[in-house]
Protein backbone atom coordinates (compact mmCIF):
# COMPACT_ATOMS: atom_id res chain seq x y z
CA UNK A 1 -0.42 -15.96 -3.90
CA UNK A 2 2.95 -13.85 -3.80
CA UNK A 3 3.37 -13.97 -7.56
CA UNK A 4 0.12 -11.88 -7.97
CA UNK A 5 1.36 -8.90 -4.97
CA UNK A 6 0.95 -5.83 -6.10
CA UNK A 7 1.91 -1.99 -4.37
CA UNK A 8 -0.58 -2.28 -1.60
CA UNK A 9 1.79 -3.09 1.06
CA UNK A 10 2.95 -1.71 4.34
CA UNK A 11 1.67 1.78 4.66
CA UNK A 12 -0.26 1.33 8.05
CA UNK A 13 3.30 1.20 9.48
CA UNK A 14 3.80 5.12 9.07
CA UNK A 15 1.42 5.41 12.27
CA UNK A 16 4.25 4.36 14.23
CA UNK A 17 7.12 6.39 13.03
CA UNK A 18 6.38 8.65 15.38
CA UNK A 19 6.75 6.87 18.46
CA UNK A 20 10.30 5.78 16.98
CA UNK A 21 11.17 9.34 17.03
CA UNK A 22 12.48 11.24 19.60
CA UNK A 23 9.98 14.52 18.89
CA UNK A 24 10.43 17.19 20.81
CA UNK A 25 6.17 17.80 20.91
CA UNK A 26 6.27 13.56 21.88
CA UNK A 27 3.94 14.21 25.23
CA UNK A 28 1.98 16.18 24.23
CA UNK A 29 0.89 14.52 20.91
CA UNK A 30 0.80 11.08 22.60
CA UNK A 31 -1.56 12.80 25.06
CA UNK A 32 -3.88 12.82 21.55
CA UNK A 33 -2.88 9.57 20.71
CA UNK A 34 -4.23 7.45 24.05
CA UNK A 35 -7.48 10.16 24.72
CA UNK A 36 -6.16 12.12 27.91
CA UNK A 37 -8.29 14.56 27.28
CA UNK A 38 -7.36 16.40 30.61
CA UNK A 39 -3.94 16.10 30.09
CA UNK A 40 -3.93 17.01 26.61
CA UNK A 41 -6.02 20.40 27.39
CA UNK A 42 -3.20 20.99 30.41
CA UNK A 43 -0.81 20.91 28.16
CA UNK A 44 -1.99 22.65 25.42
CA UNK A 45 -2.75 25.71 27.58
CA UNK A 46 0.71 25.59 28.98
CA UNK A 47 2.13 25.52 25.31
CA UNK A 48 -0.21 28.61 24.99
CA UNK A 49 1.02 30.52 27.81
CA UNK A 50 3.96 29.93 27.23
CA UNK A 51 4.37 30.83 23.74
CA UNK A 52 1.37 33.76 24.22
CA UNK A 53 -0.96 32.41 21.76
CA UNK A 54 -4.06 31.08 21.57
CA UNK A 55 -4.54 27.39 22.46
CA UNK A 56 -6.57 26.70 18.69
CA UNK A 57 -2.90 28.13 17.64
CA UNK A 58 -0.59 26.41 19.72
CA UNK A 59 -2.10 22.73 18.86
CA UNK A 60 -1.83 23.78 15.21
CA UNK A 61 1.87 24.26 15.21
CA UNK A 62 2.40 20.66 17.50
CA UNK A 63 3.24 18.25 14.27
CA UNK A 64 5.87 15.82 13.85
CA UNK A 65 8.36 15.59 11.72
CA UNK A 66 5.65 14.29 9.11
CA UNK A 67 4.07 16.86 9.75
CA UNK A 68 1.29 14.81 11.78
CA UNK A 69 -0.46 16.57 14.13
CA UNK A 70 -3.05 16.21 17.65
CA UNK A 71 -6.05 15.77 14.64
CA UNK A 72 -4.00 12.48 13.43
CA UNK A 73 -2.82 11.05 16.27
CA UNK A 74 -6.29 11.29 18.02
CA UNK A 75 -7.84 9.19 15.50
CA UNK A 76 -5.17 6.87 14.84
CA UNK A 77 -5.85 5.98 18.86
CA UNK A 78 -9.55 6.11 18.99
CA UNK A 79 -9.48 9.20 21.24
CA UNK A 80 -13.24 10.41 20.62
CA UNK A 81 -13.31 13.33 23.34
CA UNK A 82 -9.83 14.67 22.24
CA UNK A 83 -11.33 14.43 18.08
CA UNK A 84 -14.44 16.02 19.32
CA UNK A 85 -12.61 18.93 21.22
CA UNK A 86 -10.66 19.59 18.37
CA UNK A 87 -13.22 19.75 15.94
CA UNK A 88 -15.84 21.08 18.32
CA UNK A 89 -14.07 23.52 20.45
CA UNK A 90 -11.59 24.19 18.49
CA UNK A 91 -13.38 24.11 14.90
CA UNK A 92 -10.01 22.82 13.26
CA UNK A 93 -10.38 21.60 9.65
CA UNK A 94 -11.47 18.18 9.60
CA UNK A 95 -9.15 16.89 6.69
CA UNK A 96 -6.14 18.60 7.12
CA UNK A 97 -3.28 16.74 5.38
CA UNK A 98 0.22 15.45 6.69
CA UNK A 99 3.17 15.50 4.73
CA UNK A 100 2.15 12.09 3.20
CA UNK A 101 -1.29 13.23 1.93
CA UNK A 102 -2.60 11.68 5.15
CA UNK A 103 -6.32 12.56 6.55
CA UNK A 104 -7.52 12.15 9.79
CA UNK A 105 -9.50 9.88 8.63
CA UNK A 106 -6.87 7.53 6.58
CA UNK A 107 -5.29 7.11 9.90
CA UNK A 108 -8.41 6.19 11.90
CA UNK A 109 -9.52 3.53 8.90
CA UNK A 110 -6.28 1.94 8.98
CA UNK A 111 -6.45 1.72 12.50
CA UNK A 112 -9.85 0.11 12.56
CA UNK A 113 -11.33 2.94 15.26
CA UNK A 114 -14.71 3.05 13.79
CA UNK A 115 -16.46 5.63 15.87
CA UNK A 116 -13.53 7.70 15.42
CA UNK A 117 -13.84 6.71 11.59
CA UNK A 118 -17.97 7.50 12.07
CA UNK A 119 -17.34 11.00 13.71
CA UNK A 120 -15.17 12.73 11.27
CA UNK A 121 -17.43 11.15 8.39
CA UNK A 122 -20.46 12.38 10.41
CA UNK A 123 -18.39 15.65 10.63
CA UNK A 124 -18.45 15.79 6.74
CA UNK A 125 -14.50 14.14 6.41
CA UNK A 126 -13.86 13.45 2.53
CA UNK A 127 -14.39 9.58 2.32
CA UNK A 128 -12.49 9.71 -0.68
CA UNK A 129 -9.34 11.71 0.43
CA UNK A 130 -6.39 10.67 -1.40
CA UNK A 131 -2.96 10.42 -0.06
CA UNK A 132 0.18 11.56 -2.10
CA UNK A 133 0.34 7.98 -3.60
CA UNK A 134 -3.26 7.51 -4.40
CA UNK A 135 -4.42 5.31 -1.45
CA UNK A 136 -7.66 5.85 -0.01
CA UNK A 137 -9.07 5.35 3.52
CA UNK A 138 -11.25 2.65 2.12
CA UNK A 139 -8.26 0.97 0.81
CA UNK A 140 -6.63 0.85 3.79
CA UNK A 141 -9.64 -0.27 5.96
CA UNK A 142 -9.81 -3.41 3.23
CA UNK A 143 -6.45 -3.77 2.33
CA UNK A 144 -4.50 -7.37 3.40
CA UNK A 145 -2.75 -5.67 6.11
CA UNK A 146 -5.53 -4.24 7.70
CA UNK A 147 -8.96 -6.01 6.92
CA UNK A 148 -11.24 -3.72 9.37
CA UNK A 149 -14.56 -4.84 7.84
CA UNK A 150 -16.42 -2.77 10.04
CA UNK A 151 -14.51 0.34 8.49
CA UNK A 152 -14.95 -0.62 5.24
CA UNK A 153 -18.89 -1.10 6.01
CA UNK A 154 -19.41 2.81 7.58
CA UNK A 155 -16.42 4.60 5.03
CA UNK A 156 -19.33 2.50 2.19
CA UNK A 157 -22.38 3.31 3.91
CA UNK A 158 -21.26 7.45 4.00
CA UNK A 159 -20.14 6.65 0.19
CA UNK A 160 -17.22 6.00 -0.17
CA UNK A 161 -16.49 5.08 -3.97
CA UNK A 162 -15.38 0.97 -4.17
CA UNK A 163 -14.82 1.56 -7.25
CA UNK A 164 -11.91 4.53 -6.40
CA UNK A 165 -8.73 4.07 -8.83
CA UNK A 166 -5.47 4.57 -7.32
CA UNK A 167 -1.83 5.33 -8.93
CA UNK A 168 -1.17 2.94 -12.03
CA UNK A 169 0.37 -0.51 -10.51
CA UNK A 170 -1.75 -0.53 -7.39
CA UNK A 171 -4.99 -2.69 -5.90
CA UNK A 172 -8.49 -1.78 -6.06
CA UNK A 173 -10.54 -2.46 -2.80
CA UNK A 174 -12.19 -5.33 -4.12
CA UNK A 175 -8.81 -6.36 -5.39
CA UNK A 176 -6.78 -6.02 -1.81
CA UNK A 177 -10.04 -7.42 -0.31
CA UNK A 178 -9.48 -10.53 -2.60
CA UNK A 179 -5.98 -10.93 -1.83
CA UNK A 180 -5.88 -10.59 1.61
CA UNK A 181 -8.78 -13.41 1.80
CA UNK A 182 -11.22 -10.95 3.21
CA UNK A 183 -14.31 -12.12 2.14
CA UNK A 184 -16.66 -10.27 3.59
CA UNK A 185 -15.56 -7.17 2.42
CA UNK A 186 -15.58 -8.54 -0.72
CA UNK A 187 -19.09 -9.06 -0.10
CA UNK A 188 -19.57 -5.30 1.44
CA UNK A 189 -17.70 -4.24 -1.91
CA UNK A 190 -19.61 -5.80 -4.08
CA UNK A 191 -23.12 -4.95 -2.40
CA UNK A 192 -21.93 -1.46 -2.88
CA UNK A 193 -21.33 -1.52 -6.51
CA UNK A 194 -17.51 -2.79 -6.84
CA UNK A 195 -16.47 -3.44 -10.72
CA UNK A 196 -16.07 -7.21 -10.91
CA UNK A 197 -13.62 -6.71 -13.97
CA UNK A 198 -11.35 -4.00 -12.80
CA UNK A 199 -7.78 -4.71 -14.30
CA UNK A 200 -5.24 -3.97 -11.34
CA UNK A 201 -1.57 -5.46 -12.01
CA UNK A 202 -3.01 -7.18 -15.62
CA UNK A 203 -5.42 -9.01 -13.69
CA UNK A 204 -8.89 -9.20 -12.54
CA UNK A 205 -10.80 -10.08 -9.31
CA UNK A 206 -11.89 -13.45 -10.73
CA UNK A 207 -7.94 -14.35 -11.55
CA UNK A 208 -7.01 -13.17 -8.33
CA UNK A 209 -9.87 -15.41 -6.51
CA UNK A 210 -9.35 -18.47 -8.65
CA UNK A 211 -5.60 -18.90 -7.21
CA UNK A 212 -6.48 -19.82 -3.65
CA UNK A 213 -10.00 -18.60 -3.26
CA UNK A 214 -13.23 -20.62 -2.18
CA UNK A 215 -15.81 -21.97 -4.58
CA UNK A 216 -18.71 -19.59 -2.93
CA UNK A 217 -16.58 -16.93 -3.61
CA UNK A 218 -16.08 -17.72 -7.35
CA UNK A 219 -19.50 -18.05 -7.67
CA UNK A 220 -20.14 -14.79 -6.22
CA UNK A 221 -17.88 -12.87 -8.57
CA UNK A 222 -19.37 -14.45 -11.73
CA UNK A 223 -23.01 -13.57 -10.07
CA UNK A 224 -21.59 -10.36 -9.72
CA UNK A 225 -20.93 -9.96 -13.71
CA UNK A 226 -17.15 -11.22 -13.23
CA UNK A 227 -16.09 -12.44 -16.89
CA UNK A 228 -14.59 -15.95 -16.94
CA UNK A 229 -12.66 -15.01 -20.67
CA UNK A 230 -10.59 -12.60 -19.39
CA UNK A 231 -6.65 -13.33 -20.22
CA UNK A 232 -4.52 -11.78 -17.60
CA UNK A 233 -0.73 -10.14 -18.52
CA UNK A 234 0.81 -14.05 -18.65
CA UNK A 235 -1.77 -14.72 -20.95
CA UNK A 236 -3.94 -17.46 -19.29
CA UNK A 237 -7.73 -16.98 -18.12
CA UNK A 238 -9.17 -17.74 -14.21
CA UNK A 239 -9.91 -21.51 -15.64
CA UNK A 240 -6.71 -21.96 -16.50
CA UNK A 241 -5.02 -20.81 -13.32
CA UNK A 242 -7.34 -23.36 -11.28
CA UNK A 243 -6.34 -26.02 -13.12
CA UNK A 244 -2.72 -25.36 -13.05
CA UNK A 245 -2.88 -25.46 -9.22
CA UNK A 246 -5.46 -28.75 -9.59
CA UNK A 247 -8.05 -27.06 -7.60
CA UNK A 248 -10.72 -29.19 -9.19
CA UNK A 249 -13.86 -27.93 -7.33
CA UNK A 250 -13.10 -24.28 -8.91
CA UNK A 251 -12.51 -25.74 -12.45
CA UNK A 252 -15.94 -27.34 -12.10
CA UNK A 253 -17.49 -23.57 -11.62
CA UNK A 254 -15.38 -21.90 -13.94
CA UNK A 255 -15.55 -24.93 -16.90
CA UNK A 256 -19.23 -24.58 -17.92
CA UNK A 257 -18.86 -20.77 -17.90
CA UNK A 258 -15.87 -20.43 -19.75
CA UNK A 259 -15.69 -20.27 -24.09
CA UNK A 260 -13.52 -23.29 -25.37
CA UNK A 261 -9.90 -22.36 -25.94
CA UNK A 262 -8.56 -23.59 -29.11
CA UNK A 263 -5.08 -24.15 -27.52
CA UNK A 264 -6.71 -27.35 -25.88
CA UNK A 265 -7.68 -30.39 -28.20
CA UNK A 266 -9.46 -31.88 -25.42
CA UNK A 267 -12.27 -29.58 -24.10
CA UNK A 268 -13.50 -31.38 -21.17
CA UNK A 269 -12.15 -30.77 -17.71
CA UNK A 270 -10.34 -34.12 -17.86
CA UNK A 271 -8.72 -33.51 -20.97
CA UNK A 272 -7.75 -29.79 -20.09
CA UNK A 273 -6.05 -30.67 -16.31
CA UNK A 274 -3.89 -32.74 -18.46
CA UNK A 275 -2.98 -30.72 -21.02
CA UNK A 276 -2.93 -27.44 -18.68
CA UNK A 277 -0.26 -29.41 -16.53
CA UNK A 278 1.80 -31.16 -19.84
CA UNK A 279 5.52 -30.32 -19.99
CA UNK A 280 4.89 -28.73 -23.63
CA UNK A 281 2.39 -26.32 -21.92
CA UNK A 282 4.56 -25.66 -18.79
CA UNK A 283 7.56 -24.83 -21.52
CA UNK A 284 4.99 -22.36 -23.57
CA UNK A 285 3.76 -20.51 -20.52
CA UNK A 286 7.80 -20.32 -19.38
CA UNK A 287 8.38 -18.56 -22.60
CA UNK A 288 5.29 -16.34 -22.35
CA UNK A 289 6.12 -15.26 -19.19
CA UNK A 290 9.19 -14.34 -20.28
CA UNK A 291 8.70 -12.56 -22.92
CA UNK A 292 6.04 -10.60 -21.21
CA UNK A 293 8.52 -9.93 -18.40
CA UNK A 294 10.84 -7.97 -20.51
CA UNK A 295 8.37 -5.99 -21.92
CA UNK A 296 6.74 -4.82 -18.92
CA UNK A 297 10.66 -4.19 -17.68
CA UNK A 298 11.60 -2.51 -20.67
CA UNK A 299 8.57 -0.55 -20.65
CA UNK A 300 9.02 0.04 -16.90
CA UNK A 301 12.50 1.66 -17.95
CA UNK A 302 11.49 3.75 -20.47
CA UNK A 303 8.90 5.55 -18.55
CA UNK A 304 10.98 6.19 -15.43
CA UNK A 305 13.52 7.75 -17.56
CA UNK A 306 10.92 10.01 -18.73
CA UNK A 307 10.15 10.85 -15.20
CA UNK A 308 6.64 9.10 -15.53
CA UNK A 309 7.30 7.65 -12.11
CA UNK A 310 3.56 6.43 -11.24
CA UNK A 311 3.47 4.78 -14.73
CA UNK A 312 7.31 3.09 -14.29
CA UNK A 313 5.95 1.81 -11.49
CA UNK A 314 2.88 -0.04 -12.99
CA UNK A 315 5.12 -1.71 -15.37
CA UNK A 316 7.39 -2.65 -12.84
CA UNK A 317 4.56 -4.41 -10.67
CA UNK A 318 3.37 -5.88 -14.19
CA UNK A 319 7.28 -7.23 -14.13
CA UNK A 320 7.12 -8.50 -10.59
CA UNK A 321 3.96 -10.19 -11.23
CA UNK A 322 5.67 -12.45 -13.40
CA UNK A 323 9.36 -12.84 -11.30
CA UNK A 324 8.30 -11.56 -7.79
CA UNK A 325 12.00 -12.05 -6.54
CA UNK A 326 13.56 -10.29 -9.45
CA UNK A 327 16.50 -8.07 -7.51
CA UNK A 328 16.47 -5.49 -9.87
CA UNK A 329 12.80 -5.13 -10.63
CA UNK A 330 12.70 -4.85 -6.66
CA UNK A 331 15.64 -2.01 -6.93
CA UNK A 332 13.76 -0.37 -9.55
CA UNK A 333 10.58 0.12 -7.69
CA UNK A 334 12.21 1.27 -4.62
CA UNK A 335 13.58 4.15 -6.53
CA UNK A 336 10.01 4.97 -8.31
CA UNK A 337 8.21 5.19 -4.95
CA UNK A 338 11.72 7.30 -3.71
CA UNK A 339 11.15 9.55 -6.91
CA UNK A 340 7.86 10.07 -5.27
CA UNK A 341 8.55 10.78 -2.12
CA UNK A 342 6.79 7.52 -0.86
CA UNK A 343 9.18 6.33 2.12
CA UNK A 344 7.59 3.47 3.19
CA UNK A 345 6.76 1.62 -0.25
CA UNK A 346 10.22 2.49 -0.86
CA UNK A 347 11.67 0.67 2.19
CA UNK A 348 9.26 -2.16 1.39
CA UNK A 349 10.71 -3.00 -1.88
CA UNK A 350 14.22 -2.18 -1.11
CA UNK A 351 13.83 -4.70 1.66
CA UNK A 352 12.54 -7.36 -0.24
CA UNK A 353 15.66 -6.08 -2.61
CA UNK A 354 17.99 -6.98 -0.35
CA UNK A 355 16.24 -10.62 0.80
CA UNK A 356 16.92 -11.27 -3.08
CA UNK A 357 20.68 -9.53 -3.15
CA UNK A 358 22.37 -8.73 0.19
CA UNK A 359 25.28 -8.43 -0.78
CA UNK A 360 24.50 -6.18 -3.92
CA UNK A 361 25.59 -2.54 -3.01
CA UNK A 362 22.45 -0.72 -4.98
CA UNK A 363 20.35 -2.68 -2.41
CA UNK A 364 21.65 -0.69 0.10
CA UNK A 365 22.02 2.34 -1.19
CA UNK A 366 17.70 1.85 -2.21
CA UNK A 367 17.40 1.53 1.58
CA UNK A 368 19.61 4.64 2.51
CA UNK A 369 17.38 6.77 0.28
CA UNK A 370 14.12 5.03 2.00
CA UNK A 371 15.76 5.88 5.28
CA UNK A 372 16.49 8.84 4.07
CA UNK A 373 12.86 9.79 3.28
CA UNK A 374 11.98 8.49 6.61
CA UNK A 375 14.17 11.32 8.58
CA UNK A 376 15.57 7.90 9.64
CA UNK A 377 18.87 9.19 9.56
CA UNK A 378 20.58 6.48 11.27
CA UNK A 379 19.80 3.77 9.74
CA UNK A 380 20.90 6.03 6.43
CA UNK A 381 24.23 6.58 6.90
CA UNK A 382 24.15 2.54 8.26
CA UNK A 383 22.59 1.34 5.31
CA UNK A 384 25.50 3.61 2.89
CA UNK A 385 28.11 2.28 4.95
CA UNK A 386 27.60 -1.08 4.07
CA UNK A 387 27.23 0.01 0.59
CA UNK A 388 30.26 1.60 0.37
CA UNK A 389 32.12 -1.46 2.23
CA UNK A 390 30.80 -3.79 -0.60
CA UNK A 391 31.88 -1.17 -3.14
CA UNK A 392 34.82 1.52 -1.67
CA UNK A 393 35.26 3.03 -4.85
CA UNK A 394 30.96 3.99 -5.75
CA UNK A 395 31.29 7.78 -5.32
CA UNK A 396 27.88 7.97 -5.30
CA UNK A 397 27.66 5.76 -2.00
CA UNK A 398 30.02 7.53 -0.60
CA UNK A 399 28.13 11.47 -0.82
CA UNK A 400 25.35 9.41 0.17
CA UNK A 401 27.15 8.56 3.35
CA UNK A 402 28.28 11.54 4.02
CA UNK A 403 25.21 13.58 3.43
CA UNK A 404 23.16 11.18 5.72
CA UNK A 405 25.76 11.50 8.75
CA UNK A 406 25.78 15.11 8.01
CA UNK A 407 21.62 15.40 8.20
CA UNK A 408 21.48 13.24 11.45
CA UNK A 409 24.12 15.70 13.41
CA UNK A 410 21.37 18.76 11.57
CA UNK A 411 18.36 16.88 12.99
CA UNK A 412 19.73 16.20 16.04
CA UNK A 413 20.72 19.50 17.04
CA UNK A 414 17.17 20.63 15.93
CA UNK A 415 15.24 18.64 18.53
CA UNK A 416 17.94 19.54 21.41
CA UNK A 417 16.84 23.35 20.92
C-alpha cells in the first residue's frame, strides 16, 4: 500500500539515539533504562556528593544530548521501581518534555511497556501530550511501526482522544491503525469513538482499507458510519480502488452501498471491473493523477516559501501519494521536517531520497542536515563529502562540510571534559 504512506514513519527510532552516543551521563541513565534501581540510587547519590546537591537535583540535570532524561529512559525500558522513585520519592513532574516534545509517556507507548504506560497515566500523565511535530502517545502505540494494542487499549480507556489531529500531512490513529493492518486497534478505535471519515493525506479510512484490507473489516467501517461516496485526492471512491486491484469479494460489499457513477455505462459489478480496468480509464486516471500531482507540488512550494512548513508538508505527502518515489518531492519533505527541527522524519525522507537519486548531490546534502539535527556529526560531514565529490564547485556543500567537521571536533571536546 506504499502509494497511500503518509508522515507517520520512523519516530520510535529516536529511543535509541542515545545508546549510539557516547554521553558522558551513559551509566547512569542506562541504569534508568534496564530498572537497577540500586544502582541507579548509588549513583545518583554519588553524582550528589559529588557535585553538593541534592539527589532530586542531580538526576534533573542527567539528560542527553536530547535532552532526555532518568524520567524517559525509565519508561522507555519498563523500569517500574526506578518511574515510581522518581515520581514518588522524588515528586519530579510527570510530563516533563525532551527536546523533541517527548513525554514520559510517548516513550513508554511506543515502547509497548504498559504498566509503565498505566503508572504515569494513573499518576495523572497528559494522554494527549503532543510532541513538537504533533504525534501523540496514542499514535505511536497504534502506529504501523509499533502496533502495541494493549497500549492503545489503557492510553483509550484513561481517554485518550482517537480522534486527536496531528500536523497537516500526517495519520490519524484509526488511519496508521488501518495501514499498518492492525485490526484490532482499529476495532479499540472505533469502540472508542474514532471518526470513520477523517481525511488524512486526501483520503479516508474506508480508501485506505479497501486497498488490501479484509471484507470484515470493510464491513466494520461502513457499520461504523464510513461513507462509501467519498472521492479521495486522485479522484476515485473505495469501490473503485477494489476493483482496480480485482479484489472482488470487497467490490461485492462496497457495490450495493455505493451511488452509481455516471462515468460507468455499465453499473453492475461486471460491467464496472471492466470498464474500471479499460485502457481509456487507465489513460484518464494517468492524467488525473497527474494533474493533481502538480498541484499538490506547486502548492507544496508555495507554502514552504512562505515558511508554512507544517502546511508544505501536507501538500508534499498529498504529492507523494500520487508518485511515492518522486526524488524531489522526497528532497522537499526532508527539508520541511529539517525546517522544523524534526531529525528523524527528516532522515527518513532524505533516505528514501537517495534510494530514488544516489547520485544527486541535494540528496546528500538533505541527509547532512538530518545528521546534522541528530548531533550525528559524523555521518554529517560524511554525507557533505560525498556531496561535494558529486558537485566540487556547490559552495553551499562545501560550508556545510566544513561546519559539520567543525561541530564534531566542538562536541567532542565537550564530552571529554
Amino acid at each position: 500500500m506504499e502509494s497511500f504512506r503518509c508522515g507517520f514513519s520512523s519516530s520510535v527510532k529516536k529511543l535509541i539515539l542515545f545508546f549510539e552516543s557516547s554521553s558522558p551521563h551513559f551509566a547512569f541513565l542506562n541504569a534508568a533504562c534496564t530498572g537497577k534501581i540500586h544502582n541507579f540510587k548509588w549513583l545518583a547519590s554519588d553524582h550528589a556528593k559529588g557535585e553538593e546537591i541534592g539527589v532530586a537535583t542531580t538526576i534533573g540535570k542527567m539528560r542527553d544530548e536530547d535532552e532526555r532524561g532518568c524520567l524517559h529512559f525509565a519508561p522507555a525500558g519498563g523500569s517500574l521501581e526506578v518511574c515510581k522513585y522518581l515520581i514518588e520519592t522524588l515528586k519530579l513532574d510527570v510530563d516533563p518534555k525532551d527536546e523533541h516534545g517527548h513525554t514520559p509517556l510517548y516513550h513508554a507507548a511506543i515502547k509497548g511497556r504498559l504498566k509503565t504506560v498505566r503508572y504515569l497515566l494513573e499518576k495523572c500523565a497528559n494522554a494527549d501530550a503532543a510532541t513538537d511535530t504533533n504525534y501523540t502517545p496514542l499514535h505511536c502505540a497504534g502506529s504501523a511501526s509499533c502496533g502495541h494494542r494493549g497500549a492503545v487499549k489503557v492510553l483509550l480507556d484513561h481517554s485518550a482522544n482517537p480522534n486527536v489531529v496531528t500536523s497537516q500531512g500526517m495519520l490519524r490513529p484509526l488511519m496508521s491503525a488501518i495501514l499498518g493492518k492492525s485490526w484490532e486497534t482499529m476495532e479499540l478505535l472505533l469502540q472508542a469513538g474514532a471518526d470513520p471519515n477523517a481525511v488524512s493525506c486526501g483520503s479516508t479510512p474506508l480508501i485506505f482499507a479497501a486497498r488490501d484490507g479484509r471484507v470484515d473489516d470493510i464491513k466494520r467501517l461502513l457499520e461504523a458510519g464510513a461513507d462509501p461516496n467519498y472521492t479521495m485526492n486522485a479522484g476515485l471512491t473505495a469501490l473503485e480502488i477494489a476493483a482496480i486491484e480485482c479484489n472482488h469479494p470487497i467490490v461485492r460489499v462496497l457495490f450495493p452501498v455505493t451511488s452509481r457513477i455516471p462515468t460507468y455505462p455499465d453499473w453492475s459489478i461486471g460491467g464496472l471491473m471492466k470498464d474500471v480496468n479499460s485502457a481509456a480509464n487507465k489513460t484518464q486516471r494517468v492524467v488525473h493523477a497527474e494533474e493533481k500531482f502538480h498541484q499538490a507540488k506547486s502548492k507544496g512550494r508555495d507554502a514552504f516559501l512562505g515558511e508554512q512548513y507544517l502546511m508544505a508538508a501536507h501538500w508534499f505527502q498529498e504529492a507523494l501519494a500520487i508518485s511515492p518515489k518522486d526524488a524531489a518531492v522526497l528532497s522537499n519533505l526532508s527539508a520541511c521536517y529539517a525546517c522544523l527541527d524534526d531529525g528523524i522524519e527528516a532522515l527518513d525522507y532524505a533516505t528514501k531520497c537517495m534510494y530514488e537519486r544516489l547520485e544527486w548531490p541535494k540528496t546528500h546534502y538533505r541527509m547532512g542536515v538530518s545528521h546534522n539535527i541528530l548531533k550525528r556529526y559524523n555521518d554529517a560531514s560524511l554525507a557533505f563529502k560525498k556531496g561535494v565529490m558529486l558537485d566540487p564547485e556547490n559552495k553551499e556543500l562545501k560550508d556545510a562540510y566544513m561546519e559539520a567537521i567543525i561541530a564534531r571536533v566542538t562536541y567532542l571536546r565537550s564530552v571529554r571534559r
